[in-house]
PDB file of N, CA and C in Angstrom:
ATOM      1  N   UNK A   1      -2.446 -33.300   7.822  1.00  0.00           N
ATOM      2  CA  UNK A   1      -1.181 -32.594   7.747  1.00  0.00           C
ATOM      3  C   UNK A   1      -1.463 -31.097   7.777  1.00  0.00           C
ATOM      4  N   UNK A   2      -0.521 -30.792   8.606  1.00  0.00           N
ATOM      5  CA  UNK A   2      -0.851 -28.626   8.553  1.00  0.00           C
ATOM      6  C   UNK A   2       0.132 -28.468   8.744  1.00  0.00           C
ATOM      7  N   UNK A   3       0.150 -27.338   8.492  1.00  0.00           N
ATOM      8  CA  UNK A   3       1.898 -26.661   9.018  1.00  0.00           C
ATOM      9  C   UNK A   3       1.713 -25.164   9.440  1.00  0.00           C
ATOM     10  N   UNK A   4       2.273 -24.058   9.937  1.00  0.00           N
ATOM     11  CA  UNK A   4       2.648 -23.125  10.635  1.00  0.00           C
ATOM     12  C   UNK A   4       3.478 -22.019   9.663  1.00  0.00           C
ATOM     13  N   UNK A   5       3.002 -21.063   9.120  1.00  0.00           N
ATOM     14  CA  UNK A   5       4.081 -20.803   8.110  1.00  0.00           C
ATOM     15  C   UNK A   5       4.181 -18.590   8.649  1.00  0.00           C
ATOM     16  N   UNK A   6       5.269 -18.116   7.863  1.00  0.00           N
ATOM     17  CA  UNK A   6       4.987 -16.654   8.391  1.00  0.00           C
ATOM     18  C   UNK A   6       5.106 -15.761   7.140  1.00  0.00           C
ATOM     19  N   UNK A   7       3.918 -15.004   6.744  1.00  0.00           N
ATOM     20  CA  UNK A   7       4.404 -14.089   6.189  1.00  0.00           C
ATOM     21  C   UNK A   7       3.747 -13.045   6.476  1.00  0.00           C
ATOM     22  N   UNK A   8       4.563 -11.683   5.938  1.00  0.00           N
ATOM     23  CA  UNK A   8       3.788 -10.708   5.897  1.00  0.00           C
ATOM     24  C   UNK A   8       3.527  -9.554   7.423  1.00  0.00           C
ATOM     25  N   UNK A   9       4.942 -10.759   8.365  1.00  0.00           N
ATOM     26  CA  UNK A   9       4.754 -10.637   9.795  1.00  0.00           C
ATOM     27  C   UNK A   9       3.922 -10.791  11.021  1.00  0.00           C
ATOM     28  N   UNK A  10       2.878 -12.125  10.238  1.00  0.00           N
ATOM     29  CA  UNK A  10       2.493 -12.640  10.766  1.00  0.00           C
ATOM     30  C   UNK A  10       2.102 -14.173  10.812  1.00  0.00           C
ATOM     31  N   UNK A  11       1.574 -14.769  11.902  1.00  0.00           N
ATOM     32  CA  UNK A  11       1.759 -16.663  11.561  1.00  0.00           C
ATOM     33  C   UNK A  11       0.538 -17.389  11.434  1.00  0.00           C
ATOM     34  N   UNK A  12       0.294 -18.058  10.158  1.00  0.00           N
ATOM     35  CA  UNK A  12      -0.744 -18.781   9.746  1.00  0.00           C
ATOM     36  C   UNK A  12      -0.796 -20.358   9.861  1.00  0.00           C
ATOM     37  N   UNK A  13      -2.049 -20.651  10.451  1.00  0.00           N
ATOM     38  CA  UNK A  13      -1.797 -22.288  10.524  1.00  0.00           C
ATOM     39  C   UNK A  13      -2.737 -22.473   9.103  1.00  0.00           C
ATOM     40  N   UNK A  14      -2.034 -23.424   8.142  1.00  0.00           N
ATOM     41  CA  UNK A  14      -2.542 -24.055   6.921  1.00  0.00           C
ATOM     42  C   UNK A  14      -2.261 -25.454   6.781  1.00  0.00           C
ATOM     43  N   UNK A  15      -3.264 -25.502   5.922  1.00  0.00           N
ATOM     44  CA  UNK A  15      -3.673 -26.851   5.936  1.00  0.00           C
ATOM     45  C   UNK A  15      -4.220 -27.003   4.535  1.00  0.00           C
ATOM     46  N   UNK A  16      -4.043 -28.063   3.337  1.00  0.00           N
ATOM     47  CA  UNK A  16      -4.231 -28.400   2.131  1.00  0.00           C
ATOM     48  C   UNK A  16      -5.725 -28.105   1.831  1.00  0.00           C
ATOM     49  N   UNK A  17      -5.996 -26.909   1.354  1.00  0.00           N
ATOM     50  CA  UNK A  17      -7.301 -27.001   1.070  1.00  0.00           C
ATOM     51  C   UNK A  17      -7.942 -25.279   1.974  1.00  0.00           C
ATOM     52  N   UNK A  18      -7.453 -25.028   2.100  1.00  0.00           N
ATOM     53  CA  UNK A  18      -7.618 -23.930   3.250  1.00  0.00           C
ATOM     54  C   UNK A  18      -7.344 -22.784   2.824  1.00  0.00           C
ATOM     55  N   UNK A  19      -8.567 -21.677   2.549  1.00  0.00           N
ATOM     56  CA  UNK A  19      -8.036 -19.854   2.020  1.00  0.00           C
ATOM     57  C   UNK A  19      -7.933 -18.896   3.155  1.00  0.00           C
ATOM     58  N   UNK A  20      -6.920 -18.657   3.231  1.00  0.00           N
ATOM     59  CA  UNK A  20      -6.669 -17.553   4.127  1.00  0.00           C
ATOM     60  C   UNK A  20      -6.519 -15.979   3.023  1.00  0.00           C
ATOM     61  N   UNK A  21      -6.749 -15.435   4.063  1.00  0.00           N
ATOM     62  CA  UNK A  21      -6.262 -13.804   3.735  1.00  0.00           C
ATOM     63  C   UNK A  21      -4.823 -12.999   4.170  1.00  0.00           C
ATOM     64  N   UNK A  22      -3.713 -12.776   3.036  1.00  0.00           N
ATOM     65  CA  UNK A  22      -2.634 -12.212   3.710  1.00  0.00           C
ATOM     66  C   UNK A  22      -2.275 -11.095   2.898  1.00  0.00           C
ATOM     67  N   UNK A  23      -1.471 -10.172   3.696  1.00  0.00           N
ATOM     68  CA  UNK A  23      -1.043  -9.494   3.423  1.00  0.00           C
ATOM     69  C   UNK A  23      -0.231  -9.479   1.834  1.00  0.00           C
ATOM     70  N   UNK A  24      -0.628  -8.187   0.891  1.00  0.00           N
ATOM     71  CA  UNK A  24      -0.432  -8.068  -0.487  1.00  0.00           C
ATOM     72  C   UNK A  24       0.920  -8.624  -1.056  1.00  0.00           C
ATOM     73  N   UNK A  25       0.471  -9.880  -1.881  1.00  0.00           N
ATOM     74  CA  UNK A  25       1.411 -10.826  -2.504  1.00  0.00           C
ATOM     75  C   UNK A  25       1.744 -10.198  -3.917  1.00  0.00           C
ATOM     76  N   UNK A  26       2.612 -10.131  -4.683  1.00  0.00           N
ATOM     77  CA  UNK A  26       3.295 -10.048  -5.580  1.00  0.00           C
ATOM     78  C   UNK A  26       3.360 -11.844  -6.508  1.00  0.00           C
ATOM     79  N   UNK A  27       2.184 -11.926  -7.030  1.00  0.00           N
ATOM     80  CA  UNK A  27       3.081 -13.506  -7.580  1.00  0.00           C
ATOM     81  C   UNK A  27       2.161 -13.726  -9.044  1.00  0.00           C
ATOM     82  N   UNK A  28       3.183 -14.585  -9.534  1.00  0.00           N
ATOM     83  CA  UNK A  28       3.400 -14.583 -11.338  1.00  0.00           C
ATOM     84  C   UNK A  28       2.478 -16.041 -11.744  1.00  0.00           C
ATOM     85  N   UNK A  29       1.829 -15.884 -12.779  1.00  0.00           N
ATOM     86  CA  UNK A  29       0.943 -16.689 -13.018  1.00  0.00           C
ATOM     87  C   UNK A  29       0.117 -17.252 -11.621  1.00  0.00           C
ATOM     88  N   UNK A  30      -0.476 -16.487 -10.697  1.00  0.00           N
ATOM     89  CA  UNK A  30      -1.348 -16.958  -9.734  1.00  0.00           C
ATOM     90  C   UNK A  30      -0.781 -17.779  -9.045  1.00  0.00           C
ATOM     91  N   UNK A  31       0.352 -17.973  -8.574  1.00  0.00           N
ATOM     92  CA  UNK A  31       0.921 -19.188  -8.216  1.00  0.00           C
ATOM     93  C   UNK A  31       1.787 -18.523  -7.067  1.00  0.00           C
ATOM     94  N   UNK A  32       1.814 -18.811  -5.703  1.00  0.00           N
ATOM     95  CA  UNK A  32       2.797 -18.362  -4.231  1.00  0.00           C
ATOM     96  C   UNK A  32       3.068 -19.375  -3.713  1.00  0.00           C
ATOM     97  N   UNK A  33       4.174 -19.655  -3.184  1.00  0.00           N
ATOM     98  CA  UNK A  33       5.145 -20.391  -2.154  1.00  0.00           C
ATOM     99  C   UNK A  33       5.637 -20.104  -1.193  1.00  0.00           C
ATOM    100  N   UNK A  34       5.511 -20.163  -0.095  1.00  0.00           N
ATOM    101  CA  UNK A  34       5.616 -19.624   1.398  1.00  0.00           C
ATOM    102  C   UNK A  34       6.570 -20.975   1.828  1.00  0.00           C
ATOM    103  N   UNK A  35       8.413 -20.050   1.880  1.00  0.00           N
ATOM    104  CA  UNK A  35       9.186 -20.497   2.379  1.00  0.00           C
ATOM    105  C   UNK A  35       9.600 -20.743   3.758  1.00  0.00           C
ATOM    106  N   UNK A  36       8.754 -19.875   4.685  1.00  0.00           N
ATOM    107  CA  UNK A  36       9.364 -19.560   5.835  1.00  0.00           C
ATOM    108  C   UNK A  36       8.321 -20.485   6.953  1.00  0.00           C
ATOM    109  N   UNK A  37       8.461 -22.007   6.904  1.00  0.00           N
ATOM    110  CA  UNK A  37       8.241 -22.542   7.546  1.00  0.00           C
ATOM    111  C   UNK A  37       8.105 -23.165   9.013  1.00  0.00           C
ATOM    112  N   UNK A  38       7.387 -22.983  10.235  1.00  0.00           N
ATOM    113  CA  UNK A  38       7.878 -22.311  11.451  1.00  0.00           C
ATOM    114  C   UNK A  38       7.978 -23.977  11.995  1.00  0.00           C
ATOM    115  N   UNK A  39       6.362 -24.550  11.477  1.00  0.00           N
ATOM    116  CA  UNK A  39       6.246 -25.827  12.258  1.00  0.00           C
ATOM    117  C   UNK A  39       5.739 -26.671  11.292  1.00  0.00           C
ATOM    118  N   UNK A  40       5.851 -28.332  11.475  1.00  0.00           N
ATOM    119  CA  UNK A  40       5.223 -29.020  10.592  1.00  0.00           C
ATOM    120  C   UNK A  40       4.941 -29.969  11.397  1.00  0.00           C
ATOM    121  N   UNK A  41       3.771 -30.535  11.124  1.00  0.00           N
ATOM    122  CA  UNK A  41       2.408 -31.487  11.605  1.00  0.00           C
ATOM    123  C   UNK A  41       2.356 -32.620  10.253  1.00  0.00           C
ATOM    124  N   UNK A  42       2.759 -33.539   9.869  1.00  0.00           N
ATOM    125  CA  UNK A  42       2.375 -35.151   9.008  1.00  0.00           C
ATOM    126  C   UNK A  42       1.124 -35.771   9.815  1.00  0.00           C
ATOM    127  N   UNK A  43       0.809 -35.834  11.087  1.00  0.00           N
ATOM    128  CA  UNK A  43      -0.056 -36.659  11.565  1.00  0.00           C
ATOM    129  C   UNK A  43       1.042 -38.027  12.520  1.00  0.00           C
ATOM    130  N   UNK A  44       2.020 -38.212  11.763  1.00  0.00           N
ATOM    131  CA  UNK A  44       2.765 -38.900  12.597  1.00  0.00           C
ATOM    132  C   UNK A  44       4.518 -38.580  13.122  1.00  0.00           C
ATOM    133  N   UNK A  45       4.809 -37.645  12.828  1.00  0.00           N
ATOM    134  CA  UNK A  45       5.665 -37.235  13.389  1.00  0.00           C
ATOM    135  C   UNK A  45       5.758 -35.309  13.222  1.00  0.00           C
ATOM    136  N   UNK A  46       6.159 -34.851  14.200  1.00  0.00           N
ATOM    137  CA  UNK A  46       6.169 -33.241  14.570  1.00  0.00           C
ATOM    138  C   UNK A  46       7.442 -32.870  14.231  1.00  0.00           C
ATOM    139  N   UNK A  47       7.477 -31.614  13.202  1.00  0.00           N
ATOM    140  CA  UNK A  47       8.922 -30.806  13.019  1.00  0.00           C
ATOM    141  C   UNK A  47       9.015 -29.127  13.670  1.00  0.00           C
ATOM    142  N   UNK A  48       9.380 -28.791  14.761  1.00  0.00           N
ATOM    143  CA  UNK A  48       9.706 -27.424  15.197  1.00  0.00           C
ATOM    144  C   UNK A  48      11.039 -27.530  14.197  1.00  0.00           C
ATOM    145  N   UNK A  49      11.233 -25.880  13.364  1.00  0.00           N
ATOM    146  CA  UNK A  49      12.419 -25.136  12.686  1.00  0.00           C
ATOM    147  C   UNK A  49      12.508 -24.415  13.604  1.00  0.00           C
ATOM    148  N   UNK A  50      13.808 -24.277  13.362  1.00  0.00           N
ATOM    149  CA  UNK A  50      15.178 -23.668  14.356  1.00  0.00           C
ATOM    150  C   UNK A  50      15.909 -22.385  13.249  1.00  0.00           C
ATOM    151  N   UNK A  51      15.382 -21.871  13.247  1.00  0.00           N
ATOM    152  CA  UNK A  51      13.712 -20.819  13.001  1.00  0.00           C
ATOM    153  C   UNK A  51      12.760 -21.630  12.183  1.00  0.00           C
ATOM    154  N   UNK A  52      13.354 -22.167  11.123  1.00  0.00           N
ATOM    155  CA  UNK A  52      12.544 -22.657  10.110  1.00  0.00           C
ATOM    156  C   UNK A  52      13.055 -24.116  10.099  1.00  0.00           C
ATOM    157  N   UNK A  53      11.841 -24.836   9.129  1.00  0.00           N
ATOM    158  CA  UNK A  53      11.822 -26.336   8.908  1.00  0.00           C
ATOM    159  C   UNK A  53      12.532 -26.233   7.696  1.00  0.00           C
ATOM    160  N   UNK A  54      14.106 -27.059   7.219  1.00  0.00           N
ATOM    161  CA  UNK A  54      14.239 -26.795   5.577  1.00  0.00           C
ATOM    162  C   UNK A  54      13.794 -27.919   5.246  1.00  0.00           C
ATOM    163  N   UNK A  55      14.081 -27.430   4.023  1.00  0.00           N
ATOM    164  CA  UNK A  55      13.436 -28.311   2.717  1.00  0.00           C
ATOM    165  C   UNK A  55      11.783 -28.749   2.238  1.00  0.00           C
ATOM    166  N   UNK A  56      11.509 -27.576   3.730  1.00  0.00           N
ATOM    167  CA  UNK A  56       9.625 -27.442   3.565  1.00  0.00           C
ATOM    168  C   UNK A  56       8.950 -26.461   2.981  1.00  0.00           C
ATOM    169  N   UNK A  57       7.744 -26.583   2.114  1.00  0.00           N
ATOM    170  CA  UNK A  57       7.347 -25.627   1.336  1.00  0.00           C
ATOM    171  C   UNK A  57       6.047 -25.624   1.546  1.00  0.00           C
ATOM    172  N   UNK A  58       5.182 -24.244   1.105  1.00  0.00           N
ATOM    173  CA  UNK A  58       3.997 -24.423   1.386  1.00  0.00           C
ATOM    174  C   UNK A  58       3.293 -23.749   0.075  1.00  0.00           C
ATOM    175  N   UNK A  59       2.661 -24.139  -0.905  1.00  0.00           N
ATOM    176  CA  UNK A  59       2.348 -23.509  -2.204  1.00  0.00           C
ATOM    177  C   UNK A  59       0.590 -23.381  -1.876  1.00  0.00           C
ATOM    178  N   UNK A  60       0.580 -22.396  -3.083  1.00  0.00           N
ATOM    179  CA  UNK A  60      -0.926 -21.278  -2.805  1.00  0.00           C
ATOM    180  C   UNK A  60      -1.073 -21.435  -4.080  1.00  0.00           C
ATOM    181  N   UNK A  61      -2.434 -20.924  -4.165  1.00  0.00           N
ATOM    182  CA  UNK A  61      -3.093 -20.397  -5.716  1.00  0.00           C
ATOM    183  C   UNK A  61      -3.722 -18.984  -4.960  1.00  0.00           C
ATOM    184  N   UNK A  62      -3.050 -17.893  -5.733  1.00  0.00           N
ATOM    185  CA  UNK A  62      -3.474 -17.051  -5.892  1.00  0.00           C
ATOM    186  C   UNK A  62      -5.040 -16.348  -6.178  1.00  0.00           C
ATOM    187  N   UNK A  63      -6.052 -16.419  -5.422  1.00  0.00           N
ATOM    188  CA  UNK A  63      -7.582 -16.385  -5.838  1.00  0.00           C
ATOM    189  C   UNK A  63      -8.116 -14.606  -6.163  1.00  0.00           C
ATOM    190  N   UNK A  64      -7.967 -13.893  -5.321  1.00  0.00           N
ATOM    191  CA  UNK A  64      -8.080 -12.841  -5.957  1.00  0.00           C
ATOM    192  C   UNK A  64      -7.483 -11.637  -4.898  1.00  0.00           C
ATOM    193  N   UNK A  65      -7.167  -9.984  -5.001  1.00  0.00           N
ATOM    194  CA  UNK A  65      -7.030  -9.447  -4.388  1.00  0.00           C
ATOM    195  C   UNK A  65      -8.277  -8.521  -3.575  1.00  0.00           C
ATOM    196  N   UNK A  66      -8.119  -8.489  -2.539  1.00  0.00           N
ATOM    197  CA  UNK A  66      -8.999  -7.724  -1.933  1.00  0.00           C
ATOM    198  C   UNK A  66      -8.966  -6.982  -0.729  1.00  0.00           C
ATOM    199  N   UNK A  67      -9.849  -5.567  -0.257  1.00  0.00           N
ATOM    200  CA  UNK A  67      -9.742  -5.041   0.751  1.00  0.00           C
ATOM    201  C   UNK A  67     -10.138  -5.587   2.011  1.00  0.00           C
ATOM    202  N   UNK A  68      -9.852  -4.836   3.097  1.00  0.00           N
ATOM    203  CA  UNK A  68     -10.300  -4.990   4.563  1.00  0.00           C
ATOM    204  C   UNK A  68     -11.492  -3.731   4.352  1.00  0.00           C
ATOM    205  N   UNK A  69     -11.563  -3.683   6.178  1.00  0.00           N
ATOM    206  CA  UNK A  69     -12.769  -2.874   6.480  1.00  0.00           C
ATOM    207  C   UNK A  69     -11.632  -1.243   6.365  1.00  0.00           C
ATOM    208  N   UNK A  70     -12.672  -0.536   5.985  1.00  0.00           N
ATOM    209  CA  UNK A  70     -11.931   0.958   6.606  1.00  0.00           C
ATOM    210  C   UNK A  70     -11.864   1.034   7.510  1.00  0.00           C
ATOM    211  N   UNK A  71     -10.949   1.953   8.349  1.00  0.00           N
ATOM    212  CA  UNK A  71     -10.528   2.016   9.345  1.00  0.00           C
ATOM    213  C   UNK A  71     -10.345   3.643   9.966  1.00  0.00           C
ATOM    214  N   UNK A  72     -11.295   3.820  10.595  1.00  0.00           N
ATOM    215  CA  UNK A  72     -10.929   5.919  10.530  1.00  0.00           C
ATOM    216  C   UNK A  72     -10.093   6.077  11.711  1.00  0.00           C
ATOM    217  N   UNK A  73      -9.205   7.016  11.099  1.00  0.00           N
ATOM    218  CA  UNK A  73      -7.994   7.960  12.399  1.00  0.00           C
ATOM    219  C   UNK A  73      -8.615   9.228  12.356  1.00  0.00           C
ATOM    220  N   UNK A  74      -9.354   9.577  13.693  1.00  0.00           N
ATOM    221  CA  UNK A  74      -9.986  11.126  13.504  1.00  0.00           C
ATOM    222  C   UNK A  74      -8.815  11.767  14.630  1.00  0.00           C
ATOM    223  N   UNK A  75      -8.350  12.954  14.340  1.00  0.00           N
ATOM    224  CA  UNK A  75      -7.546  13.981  15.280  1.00  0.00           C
ATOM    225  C   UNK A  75      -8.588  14.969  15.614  1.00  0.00           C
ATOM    226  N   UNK A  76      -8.525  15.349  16.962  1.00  0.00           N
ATOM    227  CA  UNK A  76      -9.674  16.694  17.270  1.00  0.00           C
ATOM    228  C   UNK A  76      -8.428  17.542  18.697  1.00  0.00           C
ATOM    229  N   UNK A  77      -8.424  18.606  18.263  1.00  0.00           N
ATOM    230  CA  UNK A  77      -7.859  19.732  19.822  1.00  0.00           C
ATOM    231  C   UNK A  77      -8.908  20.731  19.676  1.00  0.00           C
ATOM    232  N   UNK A  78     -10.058  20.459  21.123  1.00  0.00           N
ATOM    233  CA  UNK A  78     -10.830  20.898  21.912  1.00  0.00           C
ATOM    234  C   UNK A  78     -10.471  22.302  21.792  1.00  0.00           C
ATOM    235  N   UNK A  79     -11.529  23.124  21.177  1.00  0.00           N
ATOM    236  CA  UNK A  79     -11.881  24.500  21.077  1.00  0.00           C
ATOM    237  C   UNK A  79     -10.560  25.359  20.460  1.00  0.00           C
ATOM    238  N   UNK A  80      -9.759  24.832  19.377  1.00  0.00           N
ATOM    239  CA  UNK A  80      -9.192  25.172  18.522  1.00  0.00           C
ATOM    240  C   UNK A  80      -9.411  25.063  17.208  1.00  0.00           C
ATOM    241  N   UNK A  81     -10.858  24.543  16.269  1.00  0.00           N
ATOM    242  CA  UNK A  81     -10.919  24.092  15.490  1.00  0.00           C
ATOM    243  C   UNK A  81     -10.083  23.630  14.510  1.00  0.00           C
ATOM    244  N   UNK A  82      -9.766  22.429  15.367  1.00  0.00           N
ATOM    245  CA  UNK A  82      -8.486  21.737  14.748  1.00  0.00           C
ATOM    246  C   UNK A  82      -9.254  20.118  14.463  1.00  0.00           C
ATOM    247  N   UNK A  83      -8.999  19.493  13.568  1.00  0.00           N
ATOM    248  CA  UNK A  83      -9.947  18.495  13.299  1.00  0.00           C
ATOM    249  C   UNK A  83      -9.699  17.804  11.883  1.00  0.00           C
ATOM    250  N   UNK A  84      -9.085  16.612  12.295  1.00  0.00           N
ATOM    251  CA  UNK A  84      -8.529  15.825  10.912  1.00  0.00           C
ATOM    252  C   UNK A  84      -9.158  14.794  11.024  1.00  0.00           C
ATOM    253  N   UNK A  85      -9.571  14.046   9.470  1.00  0.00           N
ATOM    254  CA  UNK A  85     -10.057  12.716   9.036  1.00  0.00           C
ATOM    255  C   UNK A  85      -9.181  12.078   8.108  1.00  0.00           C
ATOM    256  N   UNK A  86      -9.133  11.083   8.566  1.00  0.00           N
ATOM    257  CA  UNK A  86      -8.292   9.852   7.455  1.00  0.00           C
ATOM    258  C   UNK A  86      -8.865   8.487   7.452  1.00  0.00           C
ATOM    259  N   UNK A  87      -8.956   7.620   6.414  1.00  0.00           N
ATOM    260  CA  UNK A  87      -9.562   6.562   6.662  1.00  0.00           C
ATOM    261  C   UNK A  87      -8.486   5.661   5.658  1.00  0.00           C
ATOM    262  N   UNK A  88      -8.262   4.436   6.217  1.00  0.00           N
ATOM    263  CA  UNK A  88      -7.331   3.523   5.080  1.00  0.00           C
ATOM    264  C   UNK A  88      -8.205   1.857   5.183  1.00  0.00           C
ATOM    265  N   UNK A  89      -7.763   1.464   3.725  1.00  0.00           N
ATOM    266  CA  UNK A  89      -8.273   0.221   3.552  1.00  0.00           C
ATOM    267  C   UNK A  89      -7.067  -0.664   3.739  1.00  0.00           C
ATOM    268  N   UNK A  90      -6.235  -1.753   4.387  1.00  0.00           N
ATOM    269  CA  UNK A  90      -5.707  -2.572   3.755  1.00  0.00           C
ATOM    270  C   UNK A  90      -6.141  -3.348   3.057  1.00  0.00           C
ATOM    271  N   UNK A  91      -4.503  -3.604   1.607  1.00  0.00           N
ATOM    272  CA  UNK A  91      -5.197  -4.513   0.587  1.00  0.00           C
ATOM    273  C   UNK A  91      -4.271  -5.943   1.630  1.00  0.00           C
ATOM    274  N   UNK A  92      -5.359  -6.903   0.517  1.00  0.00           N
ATOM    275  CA  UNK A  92      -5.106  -8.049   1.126  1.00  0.00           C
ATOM    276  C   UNK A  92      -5.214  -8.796  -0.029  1.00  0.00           C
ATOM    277  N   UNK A  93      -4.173 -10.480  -0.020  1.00  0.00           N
ATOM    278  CA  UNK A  93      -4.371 -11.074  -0.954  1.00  0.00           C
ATOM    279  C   UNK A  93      -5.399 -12.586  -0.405  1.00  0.00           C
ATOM    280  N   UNK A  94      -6.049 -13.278  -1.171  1.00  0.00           N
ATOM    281  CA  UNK A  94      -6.788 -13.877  -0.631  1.00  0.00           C
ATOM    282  C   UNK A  94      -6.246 -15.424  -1.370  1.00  0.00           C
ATOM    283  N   UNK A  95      -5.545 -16.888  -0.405  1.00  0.00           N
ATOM    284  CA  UNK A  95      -4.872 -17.058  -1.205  1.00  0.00           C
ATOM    285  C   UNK A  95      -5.067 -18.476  -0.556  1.00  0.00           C
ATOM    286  N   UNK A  96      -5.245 -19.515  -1.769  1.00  0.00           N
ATOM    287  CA  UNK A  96      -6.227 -21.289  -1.536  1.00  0.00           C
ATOM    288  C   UNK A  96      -4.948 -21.836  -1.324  1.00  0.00           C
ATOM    289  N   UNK A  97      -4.872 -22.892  -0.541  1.00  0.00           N
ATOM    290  CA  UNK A  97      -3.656 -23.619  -0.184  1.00  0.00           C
ATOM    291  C   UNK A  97      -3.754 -24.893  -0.846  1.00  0.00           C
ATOM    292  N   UNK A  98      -2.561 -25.503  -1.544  1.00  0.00           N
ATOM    293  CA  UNK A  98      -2.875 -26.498  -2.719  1.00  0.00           C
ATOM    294  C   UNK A  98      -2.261 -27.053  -2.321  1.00  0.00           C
ATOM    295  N   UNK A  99      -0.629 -27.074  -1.870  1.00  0.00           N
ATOM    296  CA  UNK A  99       0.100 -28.746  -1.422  1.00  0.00           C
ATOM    297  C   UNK A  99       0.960 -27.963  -0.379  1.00  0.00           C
ATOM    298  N   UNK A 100       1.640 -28.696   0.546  1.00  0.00           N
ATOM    299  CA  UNK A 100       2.300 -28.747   1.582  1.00  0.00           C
ATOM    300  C   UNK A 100       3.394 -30.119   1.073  1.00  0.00           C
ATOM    301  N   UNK A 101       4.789 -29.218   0.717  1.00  0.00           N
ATOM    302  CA  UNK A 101       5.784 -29.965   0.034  1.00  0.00           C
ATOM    303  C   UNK A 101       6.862 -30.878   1.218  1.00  0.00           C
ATOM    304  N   UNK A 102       7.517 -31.903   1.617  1.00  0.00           N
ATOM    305  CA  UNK A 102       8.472 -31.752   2.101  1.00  0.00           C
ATOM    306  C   UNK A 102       8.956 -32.386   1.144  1.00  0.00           C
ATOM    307  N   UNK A 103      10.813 -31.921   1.141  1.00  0.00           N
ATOM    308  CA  UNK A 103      12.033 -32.594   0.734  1.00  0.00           C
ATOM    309  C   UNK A 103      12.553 -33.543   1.653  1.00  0.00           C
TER     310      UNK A 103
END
């Protein structure tokens, strides 16, 4: 069983047992639920949502937060000594997939 789910503005295929990395979660006692269900896979029958699948859920355990790679934005204008550095980390949440609910 897997399913297709979106957050964060972007689309993850999960599957019971499976840690992905997403974009910084907000959630209470370690515990996330990813409502926005795109597709669902049982093994014997297929659900496309029209946007979404209802009454499907996809629950997480929260494992820990963490960064990406840095990333540098350098600005330079040629023989004006003009010359900027910036570098950003995205945070990321890193997050174990525990059950795949349907109603």
């Amino acid at each position: 069983m897997y399913a297709i789910i979106k957050t964060g503005g972007k689309q993850y295929r999960v599957a019971k047992g499976d840690v992905i990395e997403v974009e910084l979660l907000s959630a209470e006692n370690n515990l996330v639920a990813f409502d926005q269900v795109l597709f669902l896979n049982d093994g014997s029958k297929i659900e496309v949502g029209k946007p979404t699948v209802t009454g499907c859920q996809v629950k997480g355990e929260l494992l820990e937060n963490t960064l990406g790679p840095k990333v540098i934005a350098f600005k330079y204008k040629r023989r004006k000594n003009y010359r900027r550095k910036v570098g950003h980390r995205q945070k990321y949440a890193k997050v174990k997939i525990t059950d795949i609910v349907v109603k």
